[in-house]
Protein backbone atom coordinates (compact mmCIF):
# COMPACT_ATOMS: atom_id res chain seq x y z
CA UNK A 1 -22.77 62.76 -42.08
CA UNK A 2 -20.30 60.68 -42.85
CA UNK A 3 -18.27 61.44 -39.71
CA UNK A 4 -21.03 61.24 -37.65
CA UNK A 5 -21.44 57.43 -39.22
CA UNK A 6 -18.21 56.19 -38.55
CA UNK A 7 -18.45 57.86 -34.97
CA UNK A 8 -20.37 55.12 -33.44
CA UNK A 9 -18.07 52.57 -34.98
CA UNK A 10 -15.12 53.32 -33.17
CA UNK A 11 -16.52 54.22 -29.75
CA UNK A 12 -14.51 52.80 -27.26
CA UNK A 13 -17.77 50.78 -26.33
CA UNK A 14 -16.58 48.22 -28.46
CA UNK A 15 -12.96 47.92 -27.18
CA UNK A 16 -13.53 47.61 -23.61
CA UNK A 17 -16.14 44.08 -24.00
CA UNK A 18 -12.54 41.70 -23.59
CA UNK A 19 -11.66 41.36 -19.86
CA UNK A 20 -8.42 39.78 -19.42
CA UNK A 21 -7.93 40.23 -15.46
CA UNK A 22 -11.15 38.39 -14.98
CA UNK A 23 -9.42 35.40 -17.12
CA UNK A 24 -6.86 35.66 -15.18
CA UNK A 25 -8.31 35.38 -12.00
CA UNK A 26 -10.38 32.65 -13.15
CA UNK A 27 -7.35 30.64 -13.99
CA UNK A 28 -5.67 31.45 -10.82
CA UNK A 29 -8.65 29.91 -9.07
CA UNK A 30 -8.79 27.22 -10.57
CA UNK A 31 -5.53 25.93 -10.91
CA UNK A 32 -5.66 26.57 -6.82
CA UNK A 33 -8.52 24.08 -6.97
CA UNK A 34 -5.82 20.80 -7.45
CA UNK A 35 -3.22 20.92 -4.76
CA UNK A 36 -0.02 18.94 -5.46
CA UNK A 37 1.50 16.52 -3.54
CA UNK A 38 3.80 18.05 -1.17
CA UNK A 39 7.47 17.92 -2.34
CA UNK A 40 9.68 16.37 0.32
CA UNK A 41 9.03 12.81 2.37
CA UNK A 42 8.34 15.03 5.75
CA UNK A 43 5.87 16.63 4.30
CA UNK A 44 4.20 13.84 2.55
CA UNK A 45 4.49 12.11 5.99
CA UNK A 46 2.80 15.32 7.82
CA UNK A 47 -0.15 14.91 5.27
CA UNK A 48 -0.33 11.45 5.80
CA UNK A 49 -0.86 11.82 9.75
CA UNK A 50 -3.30 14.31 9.45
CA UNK A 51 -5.15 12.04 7.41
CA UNK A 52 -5.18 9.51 9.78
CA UNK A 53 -5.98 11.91 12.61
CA UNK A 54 -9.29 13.68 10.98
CA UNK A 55 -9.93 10.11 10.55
CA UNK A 56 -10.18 10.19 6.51
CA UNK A 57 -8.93 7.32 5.74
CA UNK A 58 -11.40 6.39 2.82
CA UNK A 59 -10.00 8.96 0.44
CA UNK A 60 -8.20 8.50 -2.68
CA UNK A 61 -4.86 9.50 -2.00
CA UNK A 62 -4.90 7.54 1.50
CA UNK A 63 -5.83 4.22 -0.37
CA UNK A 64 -3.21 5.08 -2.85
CA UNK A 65 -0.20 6.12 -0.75
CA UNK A 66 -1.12 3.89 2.64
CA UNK A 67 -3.40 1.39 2.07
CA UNK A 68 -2.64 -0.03 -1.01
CA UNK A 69 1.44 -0.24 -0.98
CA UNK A 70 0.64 -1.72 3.10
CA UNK A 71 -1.56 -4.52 1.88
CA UNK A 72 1.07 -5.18 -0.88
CA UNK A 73 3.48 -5.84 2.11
CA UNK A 74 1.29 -7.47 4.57
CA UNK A 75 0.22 -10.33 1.59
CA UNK A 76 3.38 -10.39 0.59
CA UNK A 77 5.22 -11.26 4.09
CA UNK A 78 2.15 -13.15 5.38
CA UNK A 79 1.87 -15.66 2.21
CA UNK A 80 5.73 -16.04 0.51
CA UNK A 81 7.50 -16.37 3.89
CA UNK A 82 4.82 -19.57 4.14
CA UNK A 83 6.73 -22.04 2.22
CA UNK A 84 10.33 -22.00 3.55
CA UNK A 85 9.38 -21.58 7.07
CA UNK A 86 7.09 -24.28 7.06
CA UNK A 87 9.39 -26.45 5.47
CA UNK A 88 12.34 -26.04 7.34
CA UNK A 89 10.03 -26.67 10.29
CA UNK A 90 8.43 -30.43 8.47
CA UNK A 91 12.18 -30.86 7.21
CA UNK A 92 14.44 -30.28 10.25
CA UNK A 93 11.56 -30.64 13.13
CA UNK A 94 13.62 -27.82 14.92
CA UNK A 95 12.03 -24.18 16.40
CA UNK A 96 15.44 -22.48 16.52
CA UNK A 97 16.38 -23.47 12.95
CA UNK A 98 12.71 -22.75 11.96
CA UNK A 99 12.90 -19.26 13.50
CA UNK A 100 16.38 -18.31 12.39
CA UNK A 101 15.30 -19.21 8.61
CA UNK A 102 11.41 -17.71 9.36
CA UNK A 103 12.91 -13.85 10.29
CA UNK A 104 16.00 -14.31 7.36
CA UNK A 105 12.81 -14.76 5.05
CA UNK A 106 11.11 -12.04 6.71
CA UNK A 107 13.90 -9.62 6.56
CA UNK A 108 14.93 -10.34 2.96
CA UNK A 109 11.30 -10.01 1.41
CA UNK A 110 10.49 -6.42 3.42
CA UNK A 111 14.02 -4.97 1.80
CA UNK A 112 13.06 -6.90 -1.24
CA UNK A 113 9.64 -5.22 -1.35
CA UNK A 114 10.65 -2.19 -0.41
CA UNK A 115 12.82 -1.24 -3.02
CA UNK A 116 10.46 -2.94 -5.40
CA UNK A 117 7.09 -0.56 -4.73
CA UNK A 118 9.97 2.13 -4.33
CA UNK A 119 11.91 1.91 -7.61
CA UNK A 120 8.64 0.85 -9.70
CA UNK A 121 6.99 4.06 -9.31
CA UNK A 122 8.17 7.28 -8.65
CA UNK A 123 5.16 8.96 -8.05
CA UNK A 124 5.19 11.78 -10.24
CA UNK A 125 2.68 10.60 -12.79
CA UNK A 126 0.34 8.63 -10.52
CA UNK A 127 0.10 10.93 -8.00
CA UNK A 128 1.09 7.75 -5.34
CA UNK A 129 3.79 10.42 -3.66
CA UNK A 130 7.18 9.69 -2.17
CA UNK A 131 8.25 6.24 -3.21
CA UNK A 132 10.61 6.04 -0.56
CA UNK A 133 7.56 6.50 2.02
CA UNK A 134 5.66 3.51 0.07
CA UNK A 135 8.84 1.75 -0.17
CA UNK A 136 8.99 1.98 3.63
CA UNK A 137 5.22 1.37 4.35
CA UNK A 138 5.64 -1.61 2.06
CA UNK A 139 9.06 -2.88 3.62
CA UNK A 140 7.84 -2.69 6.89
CA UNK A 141 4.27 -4.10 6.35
CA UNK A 142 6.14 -7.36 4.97
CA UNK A 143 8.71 -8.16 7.35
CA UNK A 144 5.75 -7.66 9.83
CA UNK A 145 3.61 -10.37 7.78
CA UNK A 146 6.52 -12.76 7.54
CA UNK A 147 7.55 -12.44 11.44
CA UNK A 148 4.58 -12.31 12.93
CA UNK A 149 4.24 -16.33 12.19
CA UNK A 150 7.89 -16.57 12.72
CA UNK A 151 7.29 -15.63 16.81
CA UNK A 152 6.08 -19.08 17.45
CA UNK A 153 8.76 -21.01 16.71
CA UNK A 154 10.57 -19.11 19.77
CA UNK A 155 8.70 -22.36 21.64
CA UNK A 156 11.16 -25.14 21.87
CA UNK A 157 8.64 -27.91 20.99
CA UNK A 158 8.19 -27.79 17.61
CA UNK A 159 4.61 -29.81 17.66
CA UNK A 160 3.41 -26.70 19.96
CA UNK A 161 4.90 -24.33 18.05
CA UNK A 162 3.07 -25.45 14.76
CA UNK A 163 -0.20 -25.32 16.29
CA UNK A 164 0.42 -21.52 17.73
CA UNK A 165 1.63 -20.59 14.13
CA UNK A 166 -1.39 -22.28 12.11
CA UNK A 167 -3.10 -20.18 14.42
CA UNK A 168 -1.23 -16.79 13.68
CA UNK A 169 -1.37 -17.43 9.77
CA UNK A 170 -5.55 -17.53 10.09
CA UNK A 171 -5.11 -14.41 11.64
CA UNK A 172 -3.20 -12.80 8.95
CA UNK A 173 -5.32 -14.46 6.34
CA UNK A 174 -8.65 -13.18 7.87
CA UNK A 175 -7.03 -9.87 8.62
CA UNK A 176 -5.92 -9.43 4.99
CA UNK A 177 -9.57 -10.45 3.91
CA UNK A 178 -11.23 -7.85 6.50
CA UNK A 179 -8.92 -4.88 4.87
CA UNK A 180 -9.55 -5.61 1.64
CA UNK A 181 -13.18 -5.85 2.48
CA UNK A 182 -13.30 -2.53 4.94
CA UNK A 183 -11.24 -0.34 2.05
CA UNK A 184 -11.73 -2.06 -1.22
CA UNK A 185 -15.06 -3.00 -0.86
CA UNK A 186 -14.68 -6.23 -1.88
CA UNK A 187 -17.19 -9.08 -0.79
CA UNK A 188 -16.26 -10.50 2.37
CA UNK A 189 -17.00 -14.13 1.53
CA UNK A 190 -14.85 -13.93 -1.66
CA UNK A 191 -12.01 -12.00 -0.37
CA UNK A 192 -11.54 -14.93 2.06
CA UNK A 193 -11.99 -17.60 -0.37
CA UNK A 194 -9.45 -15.83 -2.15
CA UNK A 195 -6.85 -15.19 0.29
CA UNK A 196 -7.20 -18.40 2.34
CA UNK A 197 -6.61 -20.24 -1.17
CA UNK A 198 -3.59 -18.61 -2.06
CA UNK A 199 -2.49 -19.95 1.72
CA UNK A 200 -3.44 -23.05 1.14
CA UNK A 201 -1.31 -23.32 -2.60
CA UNK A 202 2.27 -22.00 -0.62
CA UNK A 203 1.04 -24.37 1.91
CA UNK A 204 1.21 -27.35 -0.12
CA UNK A 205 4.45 -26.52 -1.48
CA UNK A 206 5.97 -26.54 2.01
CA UNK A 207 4.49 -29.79 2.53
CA UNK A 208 5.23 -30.91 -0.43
CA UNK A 209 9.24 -29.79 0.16
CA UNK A 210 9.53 -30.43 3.32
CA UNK A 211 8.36 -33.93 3.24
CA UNK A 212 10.24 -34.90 0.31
């Protein structure tokens, strides 16, 4: 009887209860679940366009590798480049001079930017992606900001030239308001506030400098 006991006890019943394929494939699914960033700029670039062809440009990683470093730029270019343009144009009351220093401001902030959101984050732990391709959305974004109220001063009379380029800078301002507002959600009243006061401070400065 005792044989008969210990029988039961070391079926193989008991052995077989642990299924370690099933873990496995469990963990194989899921880890397929998070799909990393792809490894080289072209196809971090490929991603990017498909994005923007399926038209899903309100997801996470869009905001984060697009939006966000291209807002930097455009800010960046449409606000700094204020102040020395503006006063070389109250100092010297010259277009040419105005647009010569206006696109050397322009150029100098996009490389200036560009290796700034490039080298400041490499992407690896933030999941941002390639920082060259942020560096470049960046780079561009500003020298586009900054020359955009540069074109103006192409006019010879410098009186004419400041009222197309007040112009152009509201334009900027409200467009920088209207992205903030269309992808960060933020209110559209106080985005503008804030934007058009930041304006309004480099402004000053250039009045204040190139009046003095």
């Amino acid at each position: 009887m005792s044989l008969e006991e210990n029988t039961p006890i070391q079926s193989p019943d008991n052995t077989e209860k642990p299924s370690i394929p099933e873990k496995i494939e469990i963990a194989s699914d899921s880890t397929n679940i998070i799909e990393p960033v792809p490894p080289t700029i072209k196809g971090q670039l490929a991603e990017l366009l498909g994005a923007i062809r399926n038209k899903d440009d309100s997801s996470r990683d869009f905001l984060l590798r697009v939006v966000q470093p291209g807002l930097a730029g455009l800010m960046d270019g449409s606000v700094s480049t204020l102040a020395p343009i503006f006063a070389t144009a109250f100092a010297t009351h010259n277009s040419t001079t105005t647009f010569l220093v206006g696109m050397a401001s322009a150029t100098g902030a996009g490389i200036s930017m560009a290796f700034s959101e490039g080298l400041s984050d490499d992407g690896q732990i933030t999941g941002r992606g390639s920082p060259a391709v942020r560096g470049g959305i960046t780079g561009i974004m500003t020298f586009f900001g900054g020359s955009l109220h540069t074109l103006p001063f192409l006019i010879s009379n410098i009186h004419l030239a400041l009222l197309v380029a007040y112009v152009v800078v509201a334009f900027e301002l409200v467009l920088i308001a209207a992205i903030r507002h269309r992808y960060f959600g933020t209110n559209w009243l106080i985005s503008t506030l804030q934007v058009v006061g930041g304006g309004a401070l480099v402004f000053t400065a250039a009045f204040i400098f190139g009046n003095a």
